[in-house]
Protein backbone atom coordinates (compact mmCIF):
# COMPACT_ATOMS: atom_id res chain seq x y z
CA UNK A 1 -37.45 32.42 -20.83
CA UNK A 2 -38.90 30.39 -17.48
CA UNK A 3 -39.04 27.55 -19.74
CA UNK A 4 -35.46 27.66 -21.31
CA UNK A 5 -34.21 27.98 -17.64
CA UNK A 6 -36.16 25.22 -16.61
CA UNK A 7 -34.69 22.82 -19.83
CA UNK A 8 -31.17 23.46 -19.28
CA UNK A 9 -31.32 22.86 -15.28
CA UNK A 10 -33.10 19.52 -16.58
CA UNK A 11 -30.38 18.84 -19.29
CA UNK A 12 -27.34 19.97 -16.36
CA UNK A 13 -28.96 17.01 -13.90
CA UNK A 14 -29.10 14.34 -17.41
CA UNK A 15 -25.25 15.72 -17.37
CA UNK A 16 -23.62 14.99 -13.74
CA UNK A 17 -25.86 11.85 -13.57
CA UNK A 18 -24.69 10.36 -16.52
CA UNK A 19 -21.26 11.31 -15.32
CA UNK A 20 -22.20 10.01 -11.87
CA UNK A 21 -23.41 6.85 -12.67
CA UNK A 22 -22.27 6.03 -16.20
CA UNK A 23 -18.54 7.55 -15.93
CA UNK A 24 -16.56 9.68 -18.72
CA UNK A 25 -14.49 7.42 -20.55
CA UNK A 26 -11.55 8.31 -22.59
CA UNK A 27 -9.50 5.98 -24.83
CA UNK A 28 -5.99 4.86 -23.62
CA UNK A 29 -4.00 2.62 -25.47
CA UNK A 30 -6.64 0.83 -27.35
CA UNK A 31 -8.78 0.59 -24.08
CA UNK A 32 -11.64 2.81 -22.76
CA UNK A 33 -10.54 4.23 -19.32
CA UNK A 34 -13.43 5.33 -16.81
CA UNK A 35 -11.73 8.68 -15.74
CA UNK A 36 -14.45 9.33 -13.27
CA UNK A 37 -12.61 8.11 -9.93
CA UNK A 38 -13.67 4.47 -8.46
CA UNK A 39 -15.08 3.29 -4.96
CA UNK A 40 -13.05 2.87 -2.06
CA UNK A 41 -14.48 -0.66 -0.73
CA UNK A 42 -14.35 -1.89 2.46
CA UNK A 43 -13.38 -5.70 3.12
CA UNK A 44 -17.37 -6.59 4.07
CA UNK A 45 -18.31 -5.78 0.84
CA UNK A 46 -15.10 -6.35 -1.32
CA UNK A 47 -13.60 -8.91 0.17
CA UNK A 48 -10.52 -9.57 2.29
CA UNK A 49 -6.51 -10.53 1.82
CA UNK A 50 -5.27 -12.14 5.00
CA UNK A 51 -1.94 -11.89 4.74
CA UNK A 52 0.53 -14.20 7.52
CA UNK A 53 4.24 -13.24 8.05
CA UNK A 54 6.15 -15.28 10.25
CA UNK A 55 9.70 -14.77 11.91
CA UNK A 56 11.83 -15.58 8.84
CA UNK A 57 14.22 -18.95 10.80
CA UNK A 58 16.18 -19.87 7.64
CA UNK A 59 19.98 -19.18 6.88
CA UNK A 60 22.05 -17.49 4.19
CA UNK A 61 25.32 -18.39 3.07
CA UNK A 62 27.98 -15.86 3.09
CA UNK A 63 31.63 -16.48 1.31
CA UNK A 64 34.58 -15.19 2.83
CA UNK A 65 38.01 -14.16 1.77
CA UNK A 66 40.81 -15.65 3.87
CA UNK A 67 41.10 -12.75 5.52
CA UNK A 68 37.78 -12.90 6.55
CA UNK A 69 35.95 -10.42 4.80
CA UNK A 70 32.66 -11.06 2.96
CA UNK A 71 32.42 -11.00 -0.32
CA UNK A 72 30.09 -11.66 -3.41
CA UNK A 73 30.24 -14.30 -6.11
CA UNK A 74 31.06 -11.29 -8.69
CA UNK A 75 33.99 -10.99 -6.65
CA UNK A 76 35.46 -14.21 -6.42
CA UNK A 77 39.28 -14.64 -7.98
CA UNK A 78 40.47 -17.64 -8.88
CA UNK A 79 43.51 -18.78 -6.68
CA UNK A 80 41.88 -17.67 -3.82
CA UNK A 81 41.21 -19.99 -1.01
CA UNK A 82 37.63 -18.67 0.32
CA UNK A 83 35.53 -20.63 2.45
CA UNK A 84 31.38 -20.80 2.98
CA UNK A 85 29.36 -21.05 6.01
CA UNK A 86 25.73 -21.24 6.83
CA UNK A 87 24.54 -18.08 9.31
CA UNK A 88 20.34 -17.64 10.40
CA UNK A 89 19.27 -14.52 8.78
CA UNK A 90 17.86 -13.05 12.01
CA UNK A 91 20.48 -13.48 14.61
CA UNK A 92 19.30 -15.04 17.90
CA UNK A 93 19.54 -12.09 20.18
CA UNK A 94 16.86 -10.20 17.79
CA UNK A 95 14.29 -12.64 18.41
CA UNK A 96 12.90 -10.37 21.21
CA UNK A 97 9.02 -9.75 22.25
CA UNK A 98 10.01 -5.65 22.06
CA UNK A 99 11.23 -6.41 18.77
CA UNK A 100 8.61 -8.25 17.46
CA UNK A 101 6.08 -5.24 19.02
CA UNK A 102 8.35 -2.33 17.28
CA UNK A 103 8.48 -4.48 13.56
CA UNK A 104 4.58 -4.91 14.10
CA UNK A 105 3.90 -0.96 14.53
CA UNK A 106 6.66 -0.26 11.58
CA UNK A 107 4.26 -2.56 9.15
CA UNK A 108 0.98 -0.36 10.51
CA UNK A 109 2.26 2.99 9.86
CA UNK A 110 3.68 1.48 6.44
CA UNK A 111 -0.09 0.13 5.47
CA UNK A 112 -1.52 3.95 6.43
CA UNK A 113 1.29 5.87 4.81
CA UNK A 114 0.45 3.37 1.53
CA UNK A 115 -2.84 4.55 2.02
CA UNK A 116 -4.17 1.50 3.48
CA UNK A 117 -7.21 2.90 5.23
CA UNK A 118 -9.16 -0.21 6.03
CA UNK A 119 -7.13 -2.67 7.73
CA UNK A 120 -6.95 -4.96 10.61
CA UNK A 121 -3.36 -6.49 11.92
CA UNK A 122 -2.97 -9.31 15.08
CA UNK A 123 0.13 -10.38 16.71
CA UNK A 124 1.08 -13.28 18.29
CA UNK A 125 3.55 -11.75 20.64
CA UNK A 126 5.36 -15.13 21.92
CA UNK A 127 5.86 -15.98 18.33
CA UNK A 128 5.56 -12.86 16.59
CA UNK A 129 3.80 -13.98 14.18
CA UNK A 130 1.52 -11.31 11.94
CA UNK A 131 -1.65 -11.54 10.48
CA UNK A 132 -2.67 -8.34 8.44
CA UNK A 133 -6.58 -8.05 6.65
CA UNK A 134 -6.58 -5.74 3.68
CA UNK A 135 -9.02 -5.01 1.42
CA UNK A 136 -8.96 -6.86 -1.83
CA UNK A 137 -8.14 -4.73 -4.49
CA UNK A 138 -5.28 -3.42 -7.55
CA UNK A 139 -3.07 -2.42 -4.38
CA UNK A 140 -3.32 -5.59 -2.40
CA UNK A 141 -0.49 -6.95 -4.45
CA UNK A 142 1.77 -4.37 -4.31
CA UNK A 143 1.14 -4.15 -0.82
CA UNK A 144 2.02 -8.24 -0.20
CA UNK A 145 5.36 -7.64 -1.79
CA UNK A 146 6.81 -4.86 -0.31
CA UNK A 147 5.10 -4.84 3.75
CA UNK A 148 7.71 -7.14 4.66
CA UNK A 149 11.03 -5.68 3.36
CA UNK A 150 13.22 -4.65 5.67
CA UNK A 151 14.21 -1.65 4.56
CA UNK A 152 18.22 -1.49 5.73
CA UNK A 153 19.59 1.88 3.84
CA UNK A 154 22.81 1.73 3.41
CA UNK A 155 25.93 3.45 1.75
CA UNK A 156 29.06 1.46 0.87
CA UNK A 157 32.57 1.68 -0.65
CA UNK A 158 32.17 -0.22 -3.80
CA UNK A 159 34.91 -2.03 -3.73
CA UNK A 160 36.04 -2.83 0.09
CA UNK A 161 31.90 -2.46 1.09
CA UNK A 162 32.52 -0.60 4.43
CA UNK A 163 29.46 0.51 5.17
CA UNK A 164 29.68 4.37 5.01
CA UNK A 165 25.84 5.59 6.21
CA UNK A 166 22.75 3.77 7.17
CA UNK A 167 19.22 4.33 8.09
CA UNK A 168 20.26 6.64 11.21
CA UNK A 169 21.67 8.97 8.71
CA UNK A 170 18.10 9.60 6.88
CA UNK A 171 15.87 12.61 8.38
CA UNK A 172 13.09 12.01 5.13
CA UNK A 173 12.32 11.25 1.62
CA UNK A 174 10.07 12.51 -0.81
CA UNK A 175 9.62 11.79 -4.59
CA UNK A 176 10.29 14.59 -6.87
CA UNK A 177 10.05 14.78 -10.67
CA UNK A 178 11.59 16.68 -13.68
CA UNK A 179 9.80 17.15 -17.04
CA UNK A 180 11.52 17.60 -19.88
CA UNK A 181 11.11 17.58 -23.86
CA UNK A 182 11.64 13.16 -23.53
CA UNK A 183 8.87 13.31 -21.24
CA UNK A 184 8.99 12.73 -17.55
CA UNK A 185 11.72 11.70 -14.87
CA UNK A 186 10.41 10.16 -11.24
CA UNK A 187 13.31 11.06 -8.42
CA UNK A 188 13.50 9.53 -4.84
CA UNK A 189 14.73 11.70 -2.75
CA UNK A 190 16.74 11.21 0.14
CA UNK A 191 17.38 13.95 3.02
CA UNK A 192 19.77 13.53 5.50
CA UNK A 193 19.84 14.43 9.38
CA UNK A 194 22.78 16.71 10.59
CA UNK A 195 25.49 13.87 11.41
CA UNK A 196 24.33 12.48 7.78
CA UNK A 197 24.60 15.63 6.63
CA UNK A 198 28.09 16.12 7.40
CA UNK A 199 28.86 12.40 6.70
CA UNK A 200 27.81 12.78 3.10
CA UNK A 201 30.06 16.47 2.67
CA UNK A 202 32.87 14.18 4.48
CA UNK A 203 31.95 11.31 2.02
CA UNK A 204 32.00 13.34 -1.62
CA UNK A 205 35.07 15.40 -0.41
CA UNK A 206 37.05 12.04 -0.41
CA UNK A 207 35.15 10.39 -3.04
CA UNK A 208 35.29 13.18 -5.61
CA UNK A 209 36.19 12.80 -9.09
CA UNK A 210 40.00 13.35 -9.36
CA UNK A 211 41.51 15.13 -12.58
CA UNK A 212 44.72 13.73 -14.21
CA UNK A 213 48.04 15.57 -13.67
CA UNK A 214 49.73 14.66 -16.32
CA UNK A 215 52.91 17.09 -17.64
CA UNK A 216 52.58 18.96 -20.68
CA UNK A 217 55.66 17.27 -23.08
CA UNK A 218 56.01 20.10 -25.10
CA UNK A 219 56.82 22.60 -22.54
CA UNK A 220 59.23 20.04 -21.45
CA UNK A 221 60.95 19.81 -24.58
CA UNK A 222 61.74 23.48 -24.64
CA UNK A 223 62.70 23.54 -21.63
CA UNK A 224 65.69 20.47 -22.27
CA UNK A 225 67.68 22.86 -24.60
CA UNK A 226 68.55 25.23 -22.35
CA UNK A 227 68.45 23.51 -18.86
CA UNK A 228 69.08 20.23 -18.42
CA UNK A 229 68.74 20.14 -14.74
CA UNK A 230 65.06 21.48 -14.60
CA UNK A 231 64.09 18.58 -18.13
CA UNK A 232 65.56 15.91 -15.84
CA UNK A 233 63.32 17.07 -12.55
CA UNK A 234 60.27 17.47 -14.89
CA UNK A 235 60.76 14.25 -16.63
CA UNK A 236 60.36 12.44 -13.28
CA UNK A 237 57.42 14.52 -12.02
CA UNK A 238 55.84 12.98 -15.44
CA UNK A 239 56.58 9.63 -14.27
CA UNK A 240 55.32 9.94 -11.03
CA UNK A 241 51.88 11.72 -11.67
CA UNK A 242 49.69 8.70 -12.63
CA UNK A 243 46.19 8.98 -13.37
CA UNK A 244 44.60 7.86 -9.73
CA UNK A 245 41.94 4.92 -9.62
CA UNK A 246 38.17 6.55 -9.17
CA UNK A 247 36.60 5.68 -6.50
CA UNK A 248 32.98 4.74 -6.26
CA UNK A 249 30.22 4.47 -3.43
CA UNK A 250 27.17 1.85 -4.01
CA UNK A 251 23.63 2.79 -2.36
CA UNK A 252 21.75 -0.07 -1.70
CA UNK A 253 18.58 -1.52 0.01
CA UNK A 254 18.19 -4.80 1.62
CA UNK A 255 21.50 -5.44 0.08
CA UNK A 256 20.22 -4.53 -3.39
CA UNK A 257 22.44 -2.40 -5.38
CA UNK A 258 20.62 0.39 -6.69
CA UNK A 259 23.33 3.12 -8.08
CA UNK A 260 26.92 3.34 -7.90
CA UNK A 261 28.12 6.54 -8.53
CA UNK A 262 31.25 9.15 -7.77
CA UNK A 263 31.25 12.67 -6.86
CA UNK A 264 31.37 15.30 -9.06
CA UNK A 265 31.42 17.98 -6.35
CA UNK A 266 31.14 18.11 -2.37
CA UNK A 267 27.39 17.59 -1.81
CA UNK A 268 27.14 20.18 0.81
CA UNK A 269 23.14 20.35 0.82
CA UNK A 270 22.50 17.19 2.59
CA UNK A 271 20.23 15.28 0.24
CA UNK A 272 20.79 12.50 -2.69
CA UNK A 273 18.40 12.42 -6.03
CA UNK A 274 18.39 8.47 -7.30
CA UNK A 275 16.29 8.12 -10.52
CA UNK A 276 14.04 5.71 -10.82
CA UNK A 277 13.94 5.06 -14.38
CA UNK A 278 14.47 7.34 -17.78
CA UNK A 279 12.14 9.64 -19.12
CA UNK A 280 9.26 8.61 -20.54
CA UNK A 281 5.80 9.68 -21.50
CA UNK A 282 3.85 6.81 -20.96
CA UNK A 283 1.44 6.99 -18.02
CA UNK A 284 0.81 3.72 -16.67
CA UNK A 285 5.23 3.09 -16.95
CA UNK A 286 5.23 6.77 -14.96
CA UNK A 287 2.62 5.38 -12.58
CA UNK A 288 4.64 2.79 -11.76
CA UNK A 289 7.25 4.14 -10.74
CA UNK A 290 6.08 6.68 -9.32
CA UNK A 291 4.05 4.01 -7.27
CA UNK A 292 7.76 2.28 -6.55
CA UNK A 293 9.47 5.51 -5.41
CA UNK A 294 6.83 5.85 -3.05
CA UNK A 295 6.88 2.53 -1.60
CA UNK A 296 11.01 3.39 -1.09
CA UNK A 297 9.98 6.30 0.46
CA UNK A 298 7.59 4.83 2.57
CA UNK A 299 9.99 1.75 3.79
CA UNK A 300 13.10 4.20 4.21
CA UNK A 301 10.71 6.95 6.50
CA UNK A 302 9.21 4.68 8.59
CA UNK A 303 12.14 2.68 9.61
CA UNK A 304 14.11 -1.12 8.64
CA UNK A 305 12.41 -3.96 10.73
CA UNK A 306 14.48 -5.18 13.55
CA UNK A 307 13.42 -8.37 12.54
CA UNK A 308 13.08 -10.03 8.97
CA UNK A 309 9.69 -11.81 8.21
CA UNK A 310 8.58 -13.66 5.28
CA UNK A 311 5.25 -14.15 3.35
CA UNK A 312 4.02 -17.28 5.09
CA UNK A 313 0.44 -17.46 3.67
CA UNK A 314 -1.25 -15.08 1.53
CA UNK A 315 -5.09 -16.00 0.59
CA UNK A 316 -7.80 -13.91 -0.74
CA UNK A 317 -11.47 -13.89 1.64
CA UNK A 318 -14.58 -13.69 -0.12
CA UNK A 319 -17.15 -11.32 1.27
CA UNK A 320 -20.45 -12.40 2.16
CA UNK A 321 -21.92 -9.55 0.26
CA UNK A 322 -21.42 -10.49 -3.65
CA UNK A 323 -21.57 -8.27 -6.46
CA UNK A 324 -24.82 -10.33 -7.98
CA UNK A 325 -26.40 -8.69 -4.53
CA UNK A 326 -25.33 -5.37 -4.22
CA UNK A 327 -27.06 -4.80 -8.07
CA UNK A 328 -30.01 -6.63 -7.03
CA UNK A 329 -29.45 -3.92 -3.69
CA UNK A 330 -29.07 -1.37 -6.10
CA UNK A 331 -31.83 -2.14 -8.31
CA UNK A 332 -34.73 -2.95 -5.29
CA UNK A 333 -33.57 0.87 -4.19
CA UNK A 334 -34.28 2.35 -7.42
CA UNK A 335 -37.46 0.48 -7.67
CA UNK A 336 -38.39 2.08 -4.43
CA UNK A 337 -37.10 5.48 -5.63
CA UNK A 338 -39.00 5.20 -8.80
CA UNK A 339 -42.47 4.65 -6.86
CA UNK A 340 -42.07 6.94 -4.15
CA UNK A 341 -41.15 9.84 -7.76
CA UNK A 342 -44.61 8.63 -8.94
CA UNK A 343 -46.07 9.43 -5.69
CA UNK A 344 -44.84 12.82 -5.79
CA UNK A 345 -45.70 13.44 -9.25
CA UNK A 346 -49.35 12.04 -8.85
CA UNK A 347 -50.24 14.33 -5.25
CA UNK A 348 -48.21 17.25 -6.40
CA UNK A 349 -48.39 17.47 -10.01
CA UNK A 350 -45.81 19.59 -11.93
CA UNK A 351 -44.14 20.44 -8.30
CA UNK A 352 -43.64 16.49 -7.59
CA UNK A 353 -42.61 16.08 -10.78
CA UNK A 354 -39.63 18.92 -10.55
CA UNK A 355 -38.87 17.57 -7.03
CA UNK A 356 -38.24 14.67 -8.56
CA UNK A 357 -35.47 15.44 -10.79
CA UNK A 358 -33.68 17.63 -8.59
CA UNK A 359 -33.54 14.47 -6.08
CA UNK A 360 -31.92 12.39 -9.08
CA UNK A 361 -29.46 15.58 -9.43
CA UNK A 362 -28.52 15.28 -5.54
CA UNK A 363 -28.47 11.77 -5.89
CA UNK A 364 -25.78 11.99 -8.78
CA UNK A 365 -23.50 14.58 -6.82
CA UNK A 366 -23.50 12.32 -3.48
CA UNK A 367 -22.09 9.79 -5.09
CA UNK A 368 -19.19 11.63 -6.70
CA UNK A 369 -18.97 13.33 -3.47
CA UNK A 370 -18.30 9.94 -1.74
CA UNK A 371 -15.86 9.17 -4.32
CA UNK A 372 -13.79 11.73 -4.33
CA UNK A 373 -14.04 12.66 -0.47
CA UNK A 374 -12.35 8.67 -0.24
CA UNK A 375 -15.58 7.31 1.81
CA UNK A 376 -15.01 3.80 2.59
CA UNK A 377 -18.24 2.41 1.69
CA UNK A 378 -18.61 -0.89 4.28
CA UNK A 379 -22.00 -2.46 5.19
CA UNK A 380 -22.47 0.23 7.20
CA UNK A 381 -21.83 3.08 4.76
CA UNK A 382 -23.91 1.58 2.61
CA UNK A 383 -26.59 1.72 5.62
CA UNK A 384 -26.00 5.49 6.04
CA UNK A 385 -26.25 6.23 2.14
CA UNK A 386 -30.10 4.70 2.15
CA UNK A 387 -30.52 6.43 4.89
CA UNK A 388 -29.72 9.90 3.68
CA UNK A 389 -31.58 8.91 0.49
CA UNK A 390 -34.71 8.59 2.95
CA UNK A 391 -34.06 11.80 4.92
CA UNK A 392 -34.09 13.64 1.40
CA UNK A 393 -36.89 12.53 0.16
CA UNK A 394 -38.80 13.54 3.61
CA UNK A 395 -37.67 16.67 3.12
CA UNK A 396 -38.95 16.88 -0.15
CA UNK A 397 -42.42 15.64 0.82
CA UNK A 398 -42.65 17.87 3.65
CA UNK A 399 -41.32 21.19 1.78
CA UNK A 400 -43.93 20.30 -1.39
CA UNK A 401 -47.00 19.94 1.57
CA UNK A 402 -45.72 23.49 2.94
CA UNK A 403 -45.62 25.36 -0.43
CA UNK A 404 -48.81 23.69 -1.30
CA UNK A 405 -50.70 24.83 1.43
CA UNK A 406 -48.76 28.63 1.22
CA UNK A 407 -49.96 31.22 -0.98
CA UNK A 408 -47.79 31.73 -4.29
CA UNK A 409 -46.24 35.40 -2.29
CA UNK A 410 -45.42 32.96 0.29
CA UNK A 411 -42.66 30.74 -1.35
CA UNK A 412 -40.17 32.06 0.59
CA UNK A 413 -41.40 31.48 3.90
CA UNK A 414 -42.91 28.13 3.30
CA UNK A 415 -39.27 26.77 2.49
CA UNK A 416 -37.51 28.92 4.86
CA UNK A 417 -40.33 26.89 7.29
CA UNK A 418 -39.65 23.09 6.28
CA UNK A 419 -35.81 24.27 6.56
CA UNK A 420 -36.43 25.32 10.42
CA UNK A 421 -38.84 22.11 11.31
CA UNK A 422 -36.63 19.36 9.60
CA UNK A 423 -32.98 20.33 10.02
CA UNK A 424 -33.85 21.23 14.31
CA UNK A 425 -35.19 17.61 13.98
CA UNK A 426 -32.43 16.14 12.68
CA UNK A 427 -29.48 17.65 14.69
CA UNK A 428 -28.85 14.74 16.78
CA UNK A 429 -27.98 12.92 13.67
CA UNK A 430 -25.76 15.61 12.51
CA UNK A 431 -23.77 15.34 16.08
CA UNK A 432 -23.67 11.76 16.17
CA UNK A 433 -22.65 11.27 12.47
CA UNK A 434 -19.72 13.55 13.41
CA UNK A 435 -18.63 11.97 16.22
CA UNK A 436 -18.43 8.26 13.89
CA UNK A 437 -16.49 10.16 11.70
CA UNK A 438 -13.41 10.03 14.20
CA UNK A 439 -13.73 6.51 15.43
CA UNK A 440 -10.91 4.64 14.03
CA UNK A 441 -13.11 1.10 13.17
CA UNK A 442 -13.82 1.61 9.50
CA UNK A 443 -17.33 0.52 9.59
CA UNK A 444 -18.78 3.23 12.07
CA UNK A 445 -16.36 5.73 10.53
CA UNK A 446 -17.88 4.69 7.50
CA UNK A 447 -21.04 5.09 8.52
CA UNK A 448 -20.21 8.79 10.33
CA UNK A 449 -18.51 10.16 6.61
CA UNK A 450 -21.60 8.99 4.29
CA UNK A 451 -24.28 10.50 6.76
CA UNK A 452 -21.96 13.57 7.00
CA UNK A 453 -21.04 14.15 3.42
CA UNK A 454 -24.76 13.63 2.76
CA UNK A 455 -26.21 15.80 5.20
CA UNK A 456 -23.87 18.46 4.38
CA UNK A 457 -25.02 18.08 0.68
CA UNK A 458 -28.40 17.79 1.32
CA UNK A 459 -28.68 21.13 2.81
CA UNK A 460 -26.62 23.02 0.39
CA UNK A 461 -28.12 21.20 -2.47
CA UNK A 462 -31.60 21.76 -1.20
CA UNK A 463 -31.42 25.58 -0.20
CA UNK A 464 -29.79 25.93 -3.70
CA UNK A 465 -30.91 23.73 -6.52
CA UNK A 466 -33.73 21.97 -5.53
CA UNK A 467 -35.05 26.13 -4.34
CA UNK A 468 -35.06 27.29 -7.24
CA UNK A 469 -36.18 24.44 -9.32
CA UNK A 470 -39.87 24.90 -7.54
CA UNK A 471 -39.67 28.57 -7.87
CA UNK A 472 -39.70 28.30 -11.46
């Protein structure tokens, strides 16, 4: 029975390692998809995109009616006199250092609310020119198109484009979704403050669906034989209940049109579903836009940039740390795993041996703790992983030399003993590993999570696993 326990704890550590370090992959659309979740990279070891806005100084040109109200080239009617002009997209009085400082904060709580963990951004303040470092990766794209928009909200009539709410009207957004049997259906959703609130109930009141009013003609007609007085009133009530134009509203962003719609009924609630697309059931076209209706929401919570900017350079950073190295890294660590197992196995025999796989089994779990706990492995964390792959196997050394020297009825207190001596020893790590953990530069925070996660994990792994597989 020892024996059969003793296989399948060795056959559960093949399992989670293989998992660990080979992944689970599944096939998805005639492609084999590692569902075990990546690395989050730093840029020392990934790489860097340096990313330059500048104050956008170039001019737009806007048509007018002769009236003087803008209009679009859809719009145009011939026999109109309209008449161009040239105006700078950011008007002279915005080109402030305050502004520059408050569109320079927007863009840094946009790059954490996109999850941008590892970042550094500079300003020029006389200039206000921007220079953001992100790491290089299948967001860094996505991220270079959509950290500069502006983000203006806004609500118009559709046809004389009065500008019925704005940005000042939004309290939040959030993306919702609906499943149904076509598959599923990615919402933004916009919430508005009080005032917007009762703008929007104002709004769908007097943009409402109207119903036609026309005059039944058969009641009429019965009515014409016997009273000619009340057929000649109805027939010009008929004549002057026309079906009323509908009027529409247009929301738009940045002066992109997203929906126009009319009201049904007054929206009384205070909030506005837009769909992003139609059903569907494929997941990487749900990813997307799921990934777009976030970025929305992102741009619309944190605010429209006083100032526009524009994409002046945008160039990709090779680290100094390739990924030729970090296998040759990988591989000179194993090496130096695999000897120090032999050791083990050669002074302690069966006990080594067993020691030995349950360090592999830790080993496999750390990793898809790091993973999954988002540990931004830098240099540094890298650093911190080697070491915790040292402190374990000290551990190990030290509890084998205890239980060796204890008699076999004193298991028990030969662990609970290496447990006392080497954890009091290593508190001052613990503290200081803690304390990296909330410093905001991602290298020593780096450094504080992998130490943390793997001290944590060492000692429940330990007094668990690597327990019982010496007791048996």
């Amino acid at each position: 029975m020892k024996k059969l326990q003793l296989v399948t704890k060795i056959l559960a550590v093949v399992l989670i390692s293989a998992i660990a370090f080979v992944g689970v992959y599944v096939q998805e659309q005639n492609r084999m998809e590692n569902k075990v979740k990546d690395y989050q990279l730093g840029m020392n070891v990934e790489g860097a995109r340096v990313i330059t806005l500048t104050v956008n100084e170039g001019t737009e040109e806007i048509i007018k009616d002769p009236d003087g109200n803008i209009v679009t080239e859809e719009e145009k009617q011939e026999g109109v006199d309209y008449t161009t002009e040239e105006v700078p997209i950011n008007e002279e009085e915005a080109l402030t250092t305050d502004n520059y400082k408050k569109t320079k904060q927007i863009i840094e709580e946009r790059l954490k609310r996109l999850g941008v963990n590892d970042y550094i951004i500079k300003q020029d303040e006389p200039t206000g020119k921007i220079i953001i470092e992100i790491p290089e990766d299948s967001q860094a794209d996505h991220i270079v198109s959509n950290i500069s928009q502006v983000g203006k909200f806004e609500i118009v009539d559709s046809k004389t484009k009065e500008v019925l709410m704005d940005n000042s009207d939004i309290k939040l957004s959030n993306v919702l979704y609906n499943q149904t049997q076509d598959g599923t259906t990615v919402y933004l959703n916009i919430e508005f403050n009080d005032a917007g609130t009762e703008k929007l109930k104002n709004i769908s009141t007097e943009y409402a669906t109207k119903e036609e009013t026309n005059t039944t003609t058969n009641e009429t007609q019965a009515e014409e034989a016997t009273n000619e007085t009340t057929d000649e009133t109805t027939e010009e009530t008929s004549e002057e209940n026309t079906e009323e134009e509908q009027k529409e509203v247009a929301l738009q962003i940045d002066g992109t049109q997203m929906v126009t719609t009319s009201f049904d009924d007054v929206m009384e609630n205070g909030s506005i579903q837009l769909s992003m697309g139609q059903a569907t059931t494929d997941r990487d076209k749900l990813n997307d836009e799921i990934k777009n209706a976030s970025t929305v929401s992102t741009v619309l919570d944190t605010g429209n940039l006083p100032v526009e900017y524009q994409v002046y350079g945008n160039e990709y950073i090779e680290s100094d740390i390739t990924t030729s190295m970090l296998i040759k890294l990988a591989m000179a660590g194993g090496l130096v795993l695999l000897l120090g197992f032999i050791v083990l196995t050669i002074k302690y025999k069966k006990l080594g041996f067993l020691a030995s796989i349950s360090f592999i089994g830790m080993a496999a779990l750390y990793v898809l703790l790091i993973r999954y706990t988002n540990v931004i492995i830098t240099l540094e964390g890298i650093v911190a992983i080697a070491l915790i792959a040292i402190l374990n196997y000290i551990f190990n050394y030290k509890l084998l030399a205890e239980i060796k020297k204890a008699e076999q009825d004193e298991f028990e207190n030969s662990v609970k003993e290496s447990f006392k001596k080497f954890f009091i020893k290593i508190i001052p790590i613990c503290i200081l590993s803690i304390v990296f953990c909330f410093v905001s530069w991602t290298p020593i925070s780096s450094f504080g999570m992998a130490m943390f996660w793997g001290i944590a994990l060492m000692i429940l792994y330990n007094a668990i696993i690597t327990k019982n597989f010496l007791k048996s």
